[in-house]
C-alpha atoms as a PDB file:
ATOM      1  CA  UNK A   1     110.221  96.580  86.210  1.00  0.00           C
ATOM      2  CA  UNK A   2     107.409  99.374  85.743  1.00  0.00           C
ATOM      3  CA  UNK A   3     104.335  98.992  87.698  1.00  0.00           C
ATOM      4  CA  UNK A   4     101.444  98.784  84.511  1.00  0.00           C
ATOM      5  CA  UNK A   5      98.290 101.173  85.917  1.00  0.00           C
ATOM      6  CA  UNK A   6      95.208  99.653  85.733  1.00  0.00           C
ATOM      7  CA  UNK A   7      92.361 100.776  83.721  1.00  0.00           C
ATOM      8  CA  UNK A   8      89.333 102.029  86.373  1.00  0.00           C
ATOM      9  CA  UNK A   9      86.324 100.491  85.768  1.00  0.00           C
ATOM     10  CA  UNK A  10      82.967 102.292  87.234  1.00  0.00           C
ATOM     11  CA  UNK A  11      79.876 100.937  87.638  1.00  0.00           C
ATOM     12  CA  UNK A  12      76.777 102.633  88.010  1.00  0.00           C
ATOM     13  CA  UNK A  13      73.960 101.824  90.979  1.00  0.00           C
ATOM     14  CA  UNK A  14      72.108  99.552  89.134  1.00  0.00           C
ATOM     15  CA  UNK A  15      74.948  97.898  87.237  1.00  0.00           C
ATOM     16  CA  UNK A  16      76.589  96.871  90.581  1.00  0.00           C
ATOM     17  CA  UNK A  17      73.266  96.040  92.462  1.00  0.00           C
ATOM     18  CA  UNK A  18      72.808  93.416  89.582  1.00  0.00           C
ATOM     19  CA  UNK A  19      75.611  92.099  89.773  1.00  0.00           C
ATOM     20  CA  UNK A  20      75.560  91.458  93.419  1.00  0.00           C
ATOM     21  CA  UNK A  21      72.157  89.627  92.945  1.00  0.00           C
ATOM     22  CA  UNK A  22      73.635  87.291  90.838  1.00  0.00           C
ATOM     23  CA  UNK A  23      76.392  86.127  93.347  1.00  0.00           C
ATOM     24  CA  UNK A  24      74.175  85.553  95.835  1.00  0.00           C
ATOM     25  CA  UNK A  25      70.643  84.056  93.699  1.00  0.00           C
ATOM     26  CA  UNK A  26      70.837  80.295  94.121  1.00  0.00           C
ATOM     27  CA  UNK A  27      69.723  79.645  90.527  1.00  0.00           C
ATOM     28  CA  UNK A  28      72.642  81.678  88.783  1.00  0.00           C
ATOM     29  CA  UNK A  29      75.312  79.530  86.718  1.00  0.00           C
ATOM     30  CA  UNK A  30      78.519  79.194  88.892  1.00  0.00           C
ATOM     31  CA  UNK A  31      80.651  80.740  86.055  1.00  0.00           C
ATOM     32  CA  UNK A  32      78.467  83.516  85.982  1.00  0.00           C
ATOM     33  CA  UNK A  33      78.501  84.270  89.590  1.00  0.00           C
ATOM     34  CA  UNK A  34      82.534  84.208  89.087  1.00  0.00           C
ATOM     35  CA  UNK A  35      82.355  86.337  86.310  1.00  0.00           C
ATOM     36  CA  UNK A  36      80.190  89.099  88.635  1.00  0.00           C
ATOM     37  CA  UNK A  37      82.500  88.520  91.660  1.00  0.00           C
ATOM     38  CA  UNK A  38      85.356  89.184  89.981  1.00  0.00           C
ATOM     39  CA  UNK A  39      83.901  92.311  87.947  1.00  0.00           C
ATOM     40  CA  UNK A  40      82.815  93.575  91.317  1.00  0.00           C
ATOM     41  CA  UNK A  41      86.651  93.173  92.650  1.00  0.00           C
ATOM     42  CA  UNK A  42      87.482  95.290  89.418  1.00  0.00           C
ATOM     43  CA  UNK A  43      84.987  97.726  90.256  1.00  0.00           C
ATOM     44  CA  UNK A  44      86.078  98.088  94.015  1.00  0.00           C
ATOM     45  CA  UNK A  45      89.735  98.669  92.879  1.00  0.00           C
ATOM     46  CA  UNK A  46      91.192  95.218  93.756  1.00  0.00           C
ATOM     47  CA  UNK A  47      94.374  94.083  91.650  1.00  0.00           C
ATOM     48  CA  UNK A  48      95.125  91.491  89.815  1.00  0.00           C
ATOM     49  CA  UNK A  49      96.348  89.663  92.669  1.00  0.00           C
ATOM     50  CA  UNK A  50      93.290  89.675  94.566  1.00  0.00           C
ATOM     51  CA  UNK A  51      91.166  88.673  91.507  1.00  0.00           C
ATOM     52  CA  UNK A  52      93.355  86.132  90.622  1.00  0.00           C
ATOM     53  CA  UNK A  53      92.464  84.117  94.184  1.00  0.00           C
ATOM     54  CA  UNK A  54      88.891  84.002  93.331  1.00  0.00           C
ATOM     55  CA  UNK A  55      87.720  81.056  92.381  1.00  0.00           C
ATOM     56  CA  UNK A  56      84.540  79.071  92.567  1.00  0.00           C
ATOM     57  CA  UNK A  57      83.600  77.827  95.688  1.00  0.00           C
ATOM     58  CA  UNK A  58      83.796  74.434  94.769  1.00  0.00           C
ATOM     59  CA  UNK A  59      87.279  74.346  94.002  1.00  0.00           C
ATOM     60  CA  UNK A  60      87.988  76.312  97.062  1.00  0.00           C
ATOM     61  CA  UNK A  61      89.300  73.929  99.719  1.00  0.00           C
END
């Protein structure tokens, strides 16, 4: 089976400094945080494996 390549995805200073401050701001919707974490895993090169174990911390056990 061929490996697929992923599409990069860059993020400028200001994009990824955003969307660190909204995993960590206590008022941010929990599905928005996991939207930013996992955008940041993108961004970092992670694959799909690794963004498919992050979940919200409240599911986490």
């Amino acid at each position: 089976m061929a490996v697929q390549q992923l599409a990069s995805l860059t993020l400028s200073d200001e994009e990824r400094t955003e969307l660190k401050a909204l995993t960590t701001r206590r008022k941010t919707a929990q599905a928005l945080a996991l939207r930013a974490r996992i955008v940041l895993t993108c961004a970092e090169g992670g694959q799909n494996k690794e963004v498919a174990v992050i979940r919200p911390a409240i599911l986490t056990p």
